[in-house]
Protein backbone atom coordinates (compact mmCIF):
# COMPACT_ATOMS: atom_id res chain seq x y z
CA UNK A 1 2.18 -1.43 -16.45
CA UNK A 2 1.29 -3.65 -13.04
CA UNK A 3 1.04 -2.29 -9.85
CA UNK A 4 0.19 -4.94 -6.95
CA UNK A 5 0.30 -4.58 -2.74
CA UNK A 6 0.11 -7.11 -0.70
CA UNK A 7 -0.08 -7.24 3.37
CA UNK A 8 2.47 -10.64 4.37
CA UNK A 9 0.82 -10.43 7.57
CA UNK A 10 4.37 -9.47 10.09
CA UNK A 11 5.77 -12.34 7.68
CA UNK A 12 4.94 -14.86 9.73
CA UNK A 13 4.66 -17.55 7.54
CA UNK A 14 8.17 -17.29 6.91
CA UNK A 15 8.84 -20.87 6.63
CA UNK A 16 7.09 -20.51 3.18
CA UNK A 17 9.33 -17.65 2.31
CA UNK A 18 10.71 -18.87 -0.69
CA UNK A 19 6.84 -20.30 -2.28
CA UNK A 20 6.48 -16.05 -1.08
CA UNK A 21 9.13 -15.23 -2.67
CA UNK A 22 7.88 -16.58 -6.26
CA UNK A 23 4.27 -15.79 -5.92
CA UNK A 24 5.47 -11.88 -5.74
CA UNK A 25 8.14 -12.60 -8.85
CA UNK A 26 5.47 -14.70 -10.64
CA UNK A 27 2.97 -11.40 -10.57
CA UNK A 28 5.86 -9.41 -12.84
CA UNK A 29 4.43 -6.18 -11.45
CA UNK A 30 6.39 -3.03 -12.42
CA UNK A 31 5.95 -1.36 -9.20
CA UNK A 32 5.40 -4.10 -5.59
CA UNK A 33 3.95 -2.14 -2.38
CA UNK A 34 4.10 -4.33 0.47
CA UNK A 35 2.90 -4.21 4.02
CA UNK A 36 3.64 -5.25 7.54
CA UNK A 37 6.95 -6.70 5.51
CA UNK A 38 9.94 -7.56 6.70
CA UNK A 39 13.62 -6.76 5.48
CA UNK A 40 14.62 -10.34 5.54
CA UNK A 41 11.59 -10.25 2.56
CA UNK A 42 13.88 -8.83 0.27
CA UNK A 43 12.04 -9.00 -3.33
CA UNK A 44 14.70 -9.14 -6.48
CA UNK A 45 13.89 -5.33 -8.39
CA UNK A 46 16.17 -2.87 -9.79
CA UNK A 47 15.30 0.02 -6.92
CA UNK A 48 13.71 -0.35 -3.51
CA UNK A 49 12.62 1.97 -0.46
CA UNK A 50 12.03 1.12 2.60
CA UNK A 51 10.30 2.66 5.83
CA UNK A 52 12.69 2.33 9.22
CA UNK A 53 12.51 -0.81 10.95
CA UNK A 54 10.01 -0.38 13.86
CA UNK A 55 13.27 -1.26 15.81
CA UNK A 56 14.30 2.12 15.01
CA UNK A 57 11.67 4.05 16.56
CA UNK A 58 12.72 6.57 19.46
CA UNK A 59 11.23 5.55 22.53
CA UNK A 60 8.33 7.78 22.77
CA UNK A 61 7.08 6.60 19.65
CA UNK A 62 3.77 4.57 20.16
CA UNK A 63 4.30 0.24 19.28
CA UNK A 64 1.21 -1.31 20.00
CA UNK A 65 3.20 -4.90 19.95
CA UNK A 66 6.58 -6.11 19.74
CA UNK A 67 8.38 -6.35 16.92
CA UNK A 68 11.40 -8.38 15.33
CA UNK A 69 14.48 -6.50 14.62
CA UNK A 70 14.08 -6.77 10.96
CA UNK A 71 10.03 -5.44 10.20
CA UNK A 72 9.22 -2.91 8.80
CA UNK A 73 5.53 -1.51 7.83
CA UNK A 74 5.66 -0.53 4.28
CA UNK A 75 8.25 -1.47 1.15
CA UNK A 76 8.16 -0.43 -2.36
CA UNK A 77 9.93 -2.46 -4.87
CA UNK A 78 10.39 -1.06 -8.60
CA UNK A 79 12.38 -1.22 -11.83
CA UNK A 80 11.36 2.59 -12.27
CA UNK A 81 14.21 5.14 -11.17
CA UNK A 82 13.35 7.88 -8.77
CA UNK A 83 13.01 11.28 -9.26
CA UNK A 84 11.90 12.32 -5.90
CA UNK A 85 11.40 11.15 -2.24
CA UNK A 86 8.27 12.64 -0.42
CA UNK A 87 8.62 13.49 3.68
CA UNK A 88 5.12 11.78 4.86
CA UNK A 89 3.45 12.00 8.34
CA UNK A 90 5.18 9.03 10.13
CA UNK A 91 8.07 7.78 8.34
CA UNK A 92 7.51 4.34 10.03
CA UNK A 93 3.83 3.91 8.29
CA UNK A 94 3.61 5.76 4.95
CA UNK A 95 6.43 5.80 2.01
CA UNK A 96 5.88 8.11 -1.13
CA UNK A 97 8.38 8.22 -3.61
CA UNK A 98 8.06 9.99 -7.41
CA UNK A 99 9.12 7.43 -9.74
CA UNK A 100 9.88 7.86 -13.82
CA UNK A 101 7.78 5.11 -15.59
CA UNK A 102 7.02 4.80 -19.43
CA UNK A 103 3.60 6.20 -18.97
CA UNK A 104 4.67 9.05 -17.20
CA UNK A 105 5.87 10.13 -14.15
CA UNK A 106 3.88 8.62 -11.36
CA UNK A 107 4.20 9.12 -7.02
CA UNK A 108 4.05 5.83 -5.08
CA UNK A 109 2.48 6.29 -1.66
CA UNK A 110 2.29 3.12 0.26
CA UNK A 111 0.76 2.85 3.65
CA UNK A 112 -1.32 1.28 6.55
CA UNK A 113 -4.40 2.97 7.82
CA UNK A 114 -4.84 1.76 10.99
CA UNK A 115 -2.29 -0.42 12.19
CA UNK A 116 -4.36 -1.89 14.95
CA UNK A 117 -7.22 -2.30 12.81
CA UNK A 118 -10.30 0.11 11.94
CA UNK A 119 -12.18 -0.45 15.41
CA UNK A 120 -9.08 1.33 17.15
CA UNK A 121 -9.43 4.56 18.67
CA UNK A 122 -6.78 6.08 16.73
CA UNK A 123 -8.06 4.79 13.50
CA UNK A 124 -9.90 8.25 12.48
CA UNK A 125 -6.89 10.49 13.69
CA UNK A 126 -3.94 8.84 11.77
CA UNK A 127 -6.29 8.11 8.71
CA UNK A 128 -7.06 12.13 8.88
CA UNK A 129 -3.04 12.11 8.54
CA UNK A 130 -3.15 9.75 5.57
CA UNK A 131 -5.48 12.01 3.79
CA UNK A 132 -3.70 15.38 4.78
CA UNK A 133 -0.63 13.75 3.12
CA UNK A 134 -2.16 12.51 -0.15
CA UNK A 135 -3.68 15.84 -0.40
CA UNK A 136 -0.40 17.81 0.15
CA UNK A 137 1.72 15.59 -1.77
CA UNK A 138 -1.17 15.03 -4.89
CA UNK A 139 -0.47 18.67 -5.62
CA UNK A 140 3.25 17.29 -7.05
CA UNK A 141 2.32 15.37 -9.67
CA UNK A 142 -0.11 11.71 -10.38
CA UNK A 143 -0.31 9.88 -7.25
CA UNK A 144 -1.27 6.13 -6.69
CA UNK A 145 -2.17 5.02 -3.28
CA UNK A 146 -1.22 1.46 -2.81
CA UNK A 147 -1.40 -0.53 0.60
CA UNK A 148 -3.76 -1.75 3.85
CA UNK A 149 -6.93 0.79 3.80
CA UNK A 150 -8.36 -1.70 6.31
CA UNK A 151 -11.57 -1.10 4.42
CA UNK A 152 -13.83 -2.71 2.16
CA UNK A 153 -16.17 -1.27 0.06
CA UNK A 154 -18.33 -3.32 -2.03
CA UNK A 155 -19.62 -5.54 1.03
CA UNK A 156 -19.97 -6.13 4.44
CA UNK A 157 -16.19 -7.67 5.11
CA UNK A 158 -14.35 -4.81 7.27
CA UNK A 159 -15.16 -1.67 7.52
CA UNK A 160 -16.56 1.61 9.27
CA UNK A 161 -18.95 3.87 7.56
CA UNK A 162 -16.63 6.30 9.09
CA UNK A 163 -13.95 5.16 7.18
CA UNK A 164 -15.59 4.35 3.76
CA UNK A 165 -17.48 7.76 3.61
CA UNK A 166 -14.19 9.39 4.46
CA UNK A 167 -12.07 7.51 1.09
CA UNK A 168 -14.64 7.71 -1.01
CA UNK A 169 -14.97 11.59 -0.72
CA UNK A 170 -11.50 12.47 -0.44
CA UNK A 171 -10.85 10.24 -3.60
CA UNK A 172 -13.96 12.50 -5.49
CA UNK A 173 -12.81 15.65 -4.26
CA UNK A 174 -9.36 14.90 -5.72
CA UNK A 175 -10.46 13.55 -8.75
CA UNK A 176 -8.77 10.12 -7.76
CA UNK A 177 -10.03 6.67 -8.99
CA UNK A 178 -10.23 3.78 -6.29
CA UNK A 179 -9.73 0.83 -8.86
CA UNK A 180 -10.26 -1.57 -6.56
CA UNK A 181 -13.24 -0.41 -4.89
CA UNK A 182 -15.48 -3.25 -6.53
CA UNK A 183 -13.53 -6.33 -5.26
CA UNK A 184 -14.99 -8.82 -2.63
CA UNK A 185 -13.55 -9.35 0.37
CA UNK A 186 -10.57 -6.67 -0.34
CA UNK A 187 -9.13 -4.25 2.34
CA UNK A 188 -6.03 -3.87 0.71
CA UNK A 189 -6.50 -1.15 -2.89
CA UNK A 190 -5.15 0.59 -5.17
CA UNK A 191 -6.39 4.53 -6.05
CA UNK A 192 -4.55 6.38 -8.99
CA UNK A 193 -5.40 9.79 -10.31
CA UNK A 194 -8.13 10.36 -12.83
CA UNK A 195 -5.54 12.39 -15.17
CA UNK A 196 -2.83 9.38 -15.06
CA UNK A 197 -5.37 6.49 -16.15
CA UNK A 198 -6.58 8.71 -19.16
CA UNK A 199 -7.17 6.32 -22.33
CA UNK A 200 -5.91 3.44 -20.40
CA UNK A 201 -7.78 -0.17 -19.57
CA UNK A 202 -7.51 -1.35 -15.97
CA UNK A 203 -8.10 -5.17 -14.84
CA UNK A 204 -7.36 -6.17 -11.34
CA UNK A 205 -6.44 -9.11 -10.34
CA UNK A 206 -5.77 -11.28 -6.70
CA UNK A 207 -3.54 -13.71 -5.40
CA UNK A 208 -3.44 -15.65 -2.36
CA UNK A 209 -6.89 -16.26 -2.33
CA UNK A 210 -6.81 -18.97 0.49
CA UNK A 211 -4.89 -16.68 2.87
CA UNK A 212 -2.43 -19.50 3.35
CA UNK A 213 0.79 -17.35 3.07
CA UNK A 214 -1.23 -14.13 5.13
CA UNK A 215 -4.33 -13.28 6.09
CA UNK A 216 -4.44 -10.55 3.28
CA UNK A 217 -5.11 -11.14 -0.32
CA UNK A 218 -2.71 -9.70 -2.88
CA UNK A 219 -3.67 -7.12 -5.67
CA UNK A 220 -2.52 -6.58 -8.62
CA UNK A 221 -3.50 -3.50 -11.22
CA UNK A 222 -2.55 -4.41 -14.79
CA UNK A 223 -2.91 -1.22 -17.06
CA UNK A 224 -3.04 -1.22 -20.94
């Protein structure tokens, strides 16, 4: 099984769309979590879920920019059916969705924390969120947390101790595994719980390493 996230950065390097386009096929993953995407992105898989365009959003609801008709925060591409869709605390940032996979059944929950970046004042408060709805929604069944943590672990890239004490406890207390806790440079992971990864190898791998298609790497979990 492959799981992989990647941020495309508002897809603003959509003149390279198609060269974007093939990267993601190329990776083959089994489940694709992207960020800050776009529905004019539209990846080739069996099933796919989708937050509301931000062009949606009632009017009281907080935009810190403007945004094109057709973005959305967070996608989740698959050729796993569905079992089960997850109500999350913003609908607009954070997706979960049970899906039926070969090595059992397994909840996606993609997200941003922090979509103005870790330094902004409501950075604790809707990561807080984040974790209240893993927690709640962990309870159903294996969970993997894919997306933009806008945290890195292993060195001194982006982060707040804030925000790396809070993961790192939360995933311990839950008896989740941050896989990609150990890779340079990365604010962008994948977590899965203890129970699901039982007996299994993990590798992780990257793509877009020069940033030229977004400023975020991608990530890709390969399980055997």
């Amino acid at each position: 099984m492959k799981i992989a996230t990647w941020n495309i950065e508002r897809f603003k390097h959509r003149k390279y769309s198609q060269e974007m386009l093939n990267l993601c096929h190329s990776r083959k993953a089994d489940i694709m979590v992207l960020t800050e995407t776009d529905r004019e992105f539209n990846l080739d898989y069996t099933y796919a879920f989708h937050t509301p365009c931000l062009s949606e959003a009632p009017l009281y609801y907080p935009l810190p920019t403007t945004y094109r008709n057709s973005e959305n925060r967070v996608s989740i591409y698959t050729r796993y059916p569905c079992l089960e869709m997850y109500d999350t605390y913003d609908k607009f940032t954070s997706l979960s969705v049970k899906l039926k996979t070969e090595l059992g059944d397994l909840i996606i929950y993609g997200t941003i924390a922090g979509i103005t970046g870790n330094r902004s004042p409501s950075f604790n408060a809707e990561l807080k969120m984040i974790i209240n709805d893993i927690e709640r929604i962990s309870h159903k069944g294996n969970i993997c947390i894919c997306g933009d943590f806008n945290c890195s672990f292993i060195d001194n890239y982006y982060f707040t101790n804030y925000a790396k004490d809070t993961y790192l406890k939360f995933f311990s207390r839950n008896n989740i595994h941050l896989l990609t806790k150990d890779t340079l440079e990365c604010i962008d992971h994948i977590a899965i719980s203890d129970e699901f990864l039982r007996q299994k190898n993990s590798v992780v791998y990257e793509w877009n390493l020069d940033k030229s298609f977004s400023d975020h790497k991608g990530i890709i979990l390969e399980l055997r």
